[in-house]
Protein backbone atom coordinates (compact mmCIF):
# COMPACT_ATOMS: atom_id res chain seq x y z
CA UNK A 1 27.42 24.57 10.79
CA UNK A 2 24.25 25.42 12.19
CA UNK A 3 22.14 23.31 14.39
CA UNK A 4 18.17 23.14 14.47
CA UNK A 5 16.39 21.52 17.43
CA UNK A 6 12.81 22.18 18.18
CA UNK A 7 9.76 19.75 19.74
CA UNK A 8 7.60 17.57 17.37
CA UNK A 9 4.91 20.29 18.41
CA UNK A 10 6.64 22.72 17.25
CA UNK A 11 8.18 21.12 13.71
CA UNK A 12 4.67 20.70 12.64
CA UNK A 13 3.67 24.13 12.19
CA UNK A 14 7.31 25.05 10.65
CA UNK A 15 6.66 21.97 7.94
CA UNK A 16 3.55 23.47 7.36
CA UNK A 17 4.61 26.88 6.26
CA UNK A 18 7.72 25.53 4.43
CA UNK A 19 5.51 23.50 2.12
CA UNK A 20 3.30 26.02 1.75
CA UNK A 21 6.36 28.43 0.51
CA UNK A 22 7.03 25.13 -1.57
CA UNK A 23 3.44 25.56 -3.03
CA UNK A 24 3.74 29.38 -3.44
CA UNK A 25 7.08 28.67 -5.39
CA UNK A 26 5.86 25.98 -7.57
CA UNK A 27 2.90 28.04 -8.23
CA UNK A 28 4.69 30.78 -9.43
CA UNK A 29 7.66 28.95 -11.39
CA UNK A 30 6.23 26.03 -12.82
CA UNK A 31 2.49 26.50 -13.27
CA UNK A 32 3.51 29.97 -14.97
CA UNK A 33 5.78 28.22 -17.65
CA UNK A 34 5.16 27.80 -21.38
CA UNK A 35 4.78 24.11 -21.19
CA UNK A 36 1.97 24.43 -18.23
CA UNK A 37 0.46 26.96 -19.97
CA UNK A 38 -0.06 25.25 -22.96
CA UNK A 39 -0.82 21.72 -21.39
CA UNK A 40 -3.58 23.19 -19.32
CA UNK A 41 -5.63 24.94 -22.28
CA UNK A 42 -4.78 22.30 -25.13
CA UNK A 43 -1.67 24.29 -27.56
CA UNK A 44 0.64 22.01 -26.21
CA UNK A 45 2.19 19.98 -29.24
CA UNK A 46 2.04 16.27 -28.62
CA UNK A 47 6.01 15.72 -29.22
CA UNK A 48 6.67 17.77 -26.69
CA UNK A 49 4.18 16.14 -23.87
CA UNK A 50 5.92 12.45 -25.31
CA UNK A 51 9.25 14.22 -24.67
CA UNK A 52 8.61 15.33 -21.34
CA UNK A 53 7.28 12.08 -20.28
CA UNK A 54 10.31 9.98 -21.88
CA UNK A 55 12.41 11.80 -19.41
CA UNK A 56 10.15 12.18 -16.47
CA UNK A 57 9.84 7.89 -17.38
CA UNK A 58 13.36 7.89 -16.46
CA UNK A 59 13.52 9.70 -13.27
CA UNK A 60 10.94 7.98 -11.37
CA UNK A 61 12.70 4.66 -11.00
CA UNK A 62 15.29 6.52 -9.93
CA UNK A 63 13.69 8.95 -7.17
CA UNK A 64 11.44 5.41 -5.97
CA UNK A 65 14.72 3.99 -5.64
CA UNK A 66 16.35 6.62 -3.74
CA UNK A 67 13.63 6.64 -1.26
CA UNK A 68 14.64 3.28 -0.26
CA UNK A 69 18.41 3.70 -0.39
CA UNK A 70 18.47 6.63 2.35
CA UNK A 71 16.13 3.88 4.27
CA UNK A 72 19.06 1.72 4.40
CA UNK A 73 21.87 4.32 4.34
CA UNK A 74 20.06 5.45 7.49
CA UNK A 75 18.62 2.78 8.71
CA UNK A 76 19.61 4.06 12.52
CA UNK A 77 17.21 5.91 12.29
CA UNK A 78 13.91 3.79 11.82
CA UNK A 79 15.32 0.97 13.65
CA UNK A 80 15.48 4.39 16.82
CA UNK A 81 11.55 4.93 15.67
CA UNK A 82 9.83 1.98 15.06
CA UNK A 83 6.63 3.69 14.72
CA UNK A 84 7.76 5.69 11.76
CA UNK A 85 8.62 2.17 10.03
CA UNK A 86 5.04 1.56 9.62
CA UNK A 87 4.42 5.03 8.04
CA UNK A 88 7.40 4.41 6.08
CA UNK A 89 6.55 0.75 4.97
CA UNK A 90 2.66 1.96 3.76
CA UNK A 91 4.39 4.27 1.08
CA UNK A 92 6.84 1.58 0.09
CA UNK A 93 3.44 -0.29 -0.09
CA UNK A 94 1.99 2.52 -2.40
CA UNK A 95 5.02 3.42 -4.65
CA UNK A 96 5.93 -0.76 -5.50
CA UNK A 97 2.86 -2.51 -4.74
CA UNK A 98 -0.44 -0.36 -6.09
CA UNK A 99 -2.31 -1.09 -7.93
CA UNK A 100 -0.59 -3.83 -8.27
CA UNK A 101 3.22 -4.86 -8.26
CA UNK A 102 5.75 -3.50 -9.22
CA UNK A 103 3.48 -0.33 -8.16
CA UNK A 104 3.16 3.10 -9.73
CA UNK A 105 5.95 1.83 -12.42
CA UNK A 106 3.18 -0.43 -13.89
CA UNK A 107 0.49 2.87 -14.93
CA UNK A 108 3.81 5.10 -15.60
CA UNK A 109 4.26 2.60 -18.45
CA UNK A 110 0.48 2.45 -19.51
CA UNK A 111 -0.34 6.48 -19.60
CA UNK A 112 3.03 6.20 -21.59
CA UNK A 113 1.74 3.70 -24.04
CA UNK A 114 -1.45 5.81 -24.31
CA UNK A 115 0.36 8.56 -25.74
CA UNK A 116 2.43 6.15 -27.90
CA UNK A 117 5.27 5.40 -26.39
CA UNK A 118 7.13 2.28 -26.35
CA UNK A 119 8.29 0.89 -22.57
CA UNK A 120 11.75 1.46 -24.03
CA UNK A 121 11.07 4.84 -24.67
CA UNK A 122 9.83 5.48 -21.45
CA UNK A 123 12.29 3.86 -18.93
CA UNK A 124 15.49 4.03 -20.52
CA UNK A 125 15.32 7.28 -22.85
CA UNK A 126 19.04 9.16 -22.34
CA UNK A 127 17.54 12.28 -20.36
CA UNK A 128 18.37 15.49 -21.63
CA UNK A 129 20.86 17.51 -19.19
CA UNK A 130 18.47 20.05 -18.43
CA UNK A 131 16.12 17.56 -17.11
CA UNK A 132 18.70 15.62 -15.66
CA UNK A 133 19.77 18.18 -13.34
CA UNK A 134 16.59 17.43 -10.82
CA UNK A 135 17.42 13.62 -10.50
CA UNK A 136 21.28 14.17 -10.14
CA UNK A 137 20.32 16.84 -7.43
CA UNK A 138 18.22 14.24 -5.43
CA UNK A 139 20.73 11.33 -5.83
CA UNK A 140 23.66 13.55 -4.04
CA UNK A 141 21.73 14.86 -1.53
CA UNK A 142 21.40 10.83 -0.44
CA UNK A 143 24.70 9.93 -1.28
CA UNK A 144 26.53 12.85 0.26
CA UNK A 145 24.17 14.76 2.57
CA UNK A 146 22.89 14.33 6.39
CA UNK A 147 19.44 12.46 6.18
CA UNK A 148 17.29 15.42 6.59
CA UNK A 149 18.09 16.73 3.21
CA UNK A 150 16.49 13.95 1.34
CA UNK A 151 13.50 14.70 3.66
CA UNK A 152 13.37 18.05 2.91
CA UNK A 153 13.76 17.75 -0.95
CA UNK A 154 10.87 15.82 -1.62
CA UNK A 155 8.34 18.50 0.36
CA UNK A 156 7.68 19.10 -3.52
CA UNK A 157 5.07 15.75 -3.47
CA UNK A 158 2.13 18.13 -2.86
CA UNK A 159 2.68 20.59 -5.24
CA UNK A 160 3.61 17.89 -7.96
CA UNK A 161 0.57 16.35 -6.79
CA UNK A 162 -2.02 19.28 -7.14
CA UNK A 163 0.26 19.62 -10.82
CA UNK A 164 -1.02 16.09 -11.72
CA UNK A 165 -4.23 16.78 -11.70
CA UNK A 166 -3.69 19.35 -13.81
CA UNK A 167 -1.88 16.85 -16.23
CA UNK A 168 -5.33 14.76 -15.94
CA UNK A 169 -7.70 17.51 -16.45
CA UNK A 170 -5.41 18.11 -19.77
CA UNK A 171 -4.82 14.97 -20.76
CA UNK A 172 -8.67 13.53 -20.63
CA UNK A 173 -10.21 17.49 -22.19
CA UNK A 174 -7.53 18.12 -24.81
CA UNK A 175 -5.40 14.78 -25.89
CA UNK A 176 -7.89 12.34 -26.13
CA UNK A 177 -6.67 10.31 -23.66
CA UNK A 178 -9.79 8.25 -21.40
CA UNK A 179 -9.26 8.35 -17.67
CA UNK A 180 -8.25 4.95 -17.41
CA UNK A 181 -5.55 5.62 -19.79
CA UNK A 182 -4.35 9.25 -17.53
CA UNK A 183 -4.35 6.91 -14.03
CA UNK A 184 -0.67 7.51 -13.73
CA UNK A 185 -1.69 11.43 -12.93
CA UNK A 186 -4.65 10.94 -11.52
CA UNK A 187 -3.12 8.37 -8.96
CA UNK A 188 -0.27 10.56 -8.00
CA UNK A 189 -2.73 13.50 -7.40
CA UNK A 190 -4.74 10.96 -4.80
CA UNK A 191 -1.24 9.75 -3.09
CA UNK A 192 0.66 13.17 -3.22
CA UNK A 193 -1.69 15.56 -1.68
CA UNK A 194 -4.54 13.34 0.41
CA UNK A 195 -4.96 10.36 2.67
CA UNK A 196 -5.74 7.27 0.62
CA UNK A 197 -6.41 3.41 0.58
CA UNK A 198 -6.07 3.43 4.36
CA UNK A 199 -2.75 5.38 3.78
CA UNK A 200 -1.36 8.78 4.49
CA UNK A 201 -0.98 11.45 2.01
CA UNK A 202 3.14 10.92 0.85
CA UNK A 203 3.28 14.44 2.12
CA UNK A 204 2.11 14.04 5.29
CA UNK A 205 4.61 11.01 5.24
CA UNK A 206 7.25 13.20 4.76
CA UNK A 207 6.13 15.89 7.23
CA UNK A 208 6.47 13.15 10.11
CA UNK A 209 9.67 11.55 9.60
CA UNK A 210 11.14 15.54 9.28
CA UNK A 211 9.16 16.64 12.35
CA UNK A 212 11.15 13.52 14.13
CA UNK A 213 14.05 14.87 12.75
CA UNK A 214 13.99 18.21 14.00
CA UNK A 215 13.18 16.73 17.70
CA UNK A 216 16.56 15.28 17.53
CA UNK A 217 18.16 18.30 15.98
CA UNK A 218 19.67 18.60 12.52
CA UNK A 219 23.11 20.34 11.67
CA UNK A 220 23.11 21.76 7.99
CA UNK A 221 26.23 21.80 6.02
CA UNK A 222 27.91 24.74 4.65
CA UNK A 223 25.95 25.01 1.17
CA UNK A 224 22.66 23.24 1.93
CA UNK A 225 20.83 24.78 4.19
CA UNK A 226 17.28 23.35 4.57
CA UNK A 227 14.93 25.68 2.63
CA UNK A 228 17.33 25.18 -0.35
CA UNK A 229 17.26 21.32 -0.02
CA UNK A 230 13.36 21.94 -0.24
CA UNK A 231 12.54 24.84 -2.65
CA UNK A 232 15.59 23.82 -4.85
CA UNK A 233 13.66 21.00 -6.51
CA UNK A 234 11.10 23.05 -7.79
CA UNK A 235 13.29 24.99 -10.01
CA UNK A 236 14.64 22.24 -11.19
CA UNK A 237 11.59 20.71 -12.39
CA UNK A 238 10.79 24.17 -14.17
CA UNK A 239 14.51 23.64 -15.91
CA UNK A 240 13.11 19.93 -16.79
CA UNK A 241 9.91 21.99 -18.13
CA UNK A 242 11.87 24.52 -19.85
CA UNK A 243 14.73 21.91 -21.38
CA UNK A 244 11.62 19.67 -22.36
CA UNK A 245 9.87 23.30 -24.66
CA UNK A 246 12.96 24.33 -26.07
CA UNK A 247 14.01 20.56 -27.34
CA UNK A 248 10.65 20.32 -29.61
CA UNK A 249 10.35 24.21 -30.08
């Protein structure tokens, strides 16, 4: 198994360039896909956009949740770096508590009901498997991997970001929908990719608590190296795209 140790100094400047290969790879898998493509200039049929979001409705719960399970599965950790616990606790804050409780779940359910969907239909829709693969990917990596692979698989939060505005731009040109009624993208454009409300960006989050990491030296396991745990994520969301097309094509 191989071992990485470097400074904070010099983690910073490796995080950087991994998320922007994250960037370049989202930019070139997803944004290029049918179901991009036709969000962004209007073609996109509405089925397909409820579709998608009935099965991105039931992975967030899941991925919020997860974020707090590796807190307490490695809770060694924060309790070793109490100043990370505050970073931490403002994106708790963010995910479960803003705009108001129970947090981002709350306009998730409105920009649903905009586009006619029931709560139901949003939260507790049986995913299709192709879309299913991303959240099943994110839950092992917490259940069976070292805590840095969580870390690293969620270096996707600014690209998905810089992708919801795109969702926004569509949503409020093409579908009708008023801004108000598009918050859930709009808000997850503001938290993913700048500093907000007092708050970090979630990426820069993310970029600390790995940079910490690496100080103290990670070993990757046979199978998961770390640009896989990070770049892995994006193709899955691109299957989630492409399972998503070909279900209401």
């Amino acid at each position: 198994m191989k071992v990485i140790q470097m400074s904070e100094d010099e983690a910073i400047p490796y995080l950087d360039e991994m998320e922007q290969k994250v960037l370049a790879h989202w930019a070139e898998t997803v944004e290029t896909s049918p179901f991009m493509t036709e969000l962004c200039d209007g073609t996109l049929p509405m089925e397909t956009i409820k579709t998608f979001y009935k099965n991105w409705g039931a992975f967030v719960p899941v991925i919020n949740s997860l974020y707090m399970t590796q807190f307490y599965k490695n809770l060694w950790f924060f309790v070793s770096n109490v100043d990370l616990m505050n970073t931490f606790t403002e994106k708790v804050l963010d995910e479960f508590g803003h705009p108001e409780p129970p947090g981002h779940i709350r306009i998730l359910i409105s920009t649903g009901e905009a586009l006619g969907l029931t709560q139901d239909e949003i939260l507790i829709t049986p995913m299709l498997p192709a879309a299913r693969a991303l959240t099943d990917f994110q839950r092992t990596l917490v259940s069976d991997g070292p805590i840095h692979e969580y870390w690293a698989s969620v270096l996707w939060e600014s690209s998905f970001g810089h992708s919801c505005n795109k969702w926004f731009k569509a949503l409020t040109t093409h579908y009708g929908l008023t801004a108000e009624q598009a918050d859930y993208f709009f808000k997850h454009y503001e938290a993913d990719t700048m500093d907000h409300l007092g708050r970090e960006a979630h990426s820069e989050v993310t970029k600390h608590v790995l940079a910490r990491l690496f100080a103290n030296g990670i070993t990757e396991r046979p199978g998961y190296p770390f640009a896989y745990c990070a770049l892995t994520p994006v193709d899955l969301y691109r299957q989630m795209l492409d399972g998503v097309y070909a279900a209401t094509h």
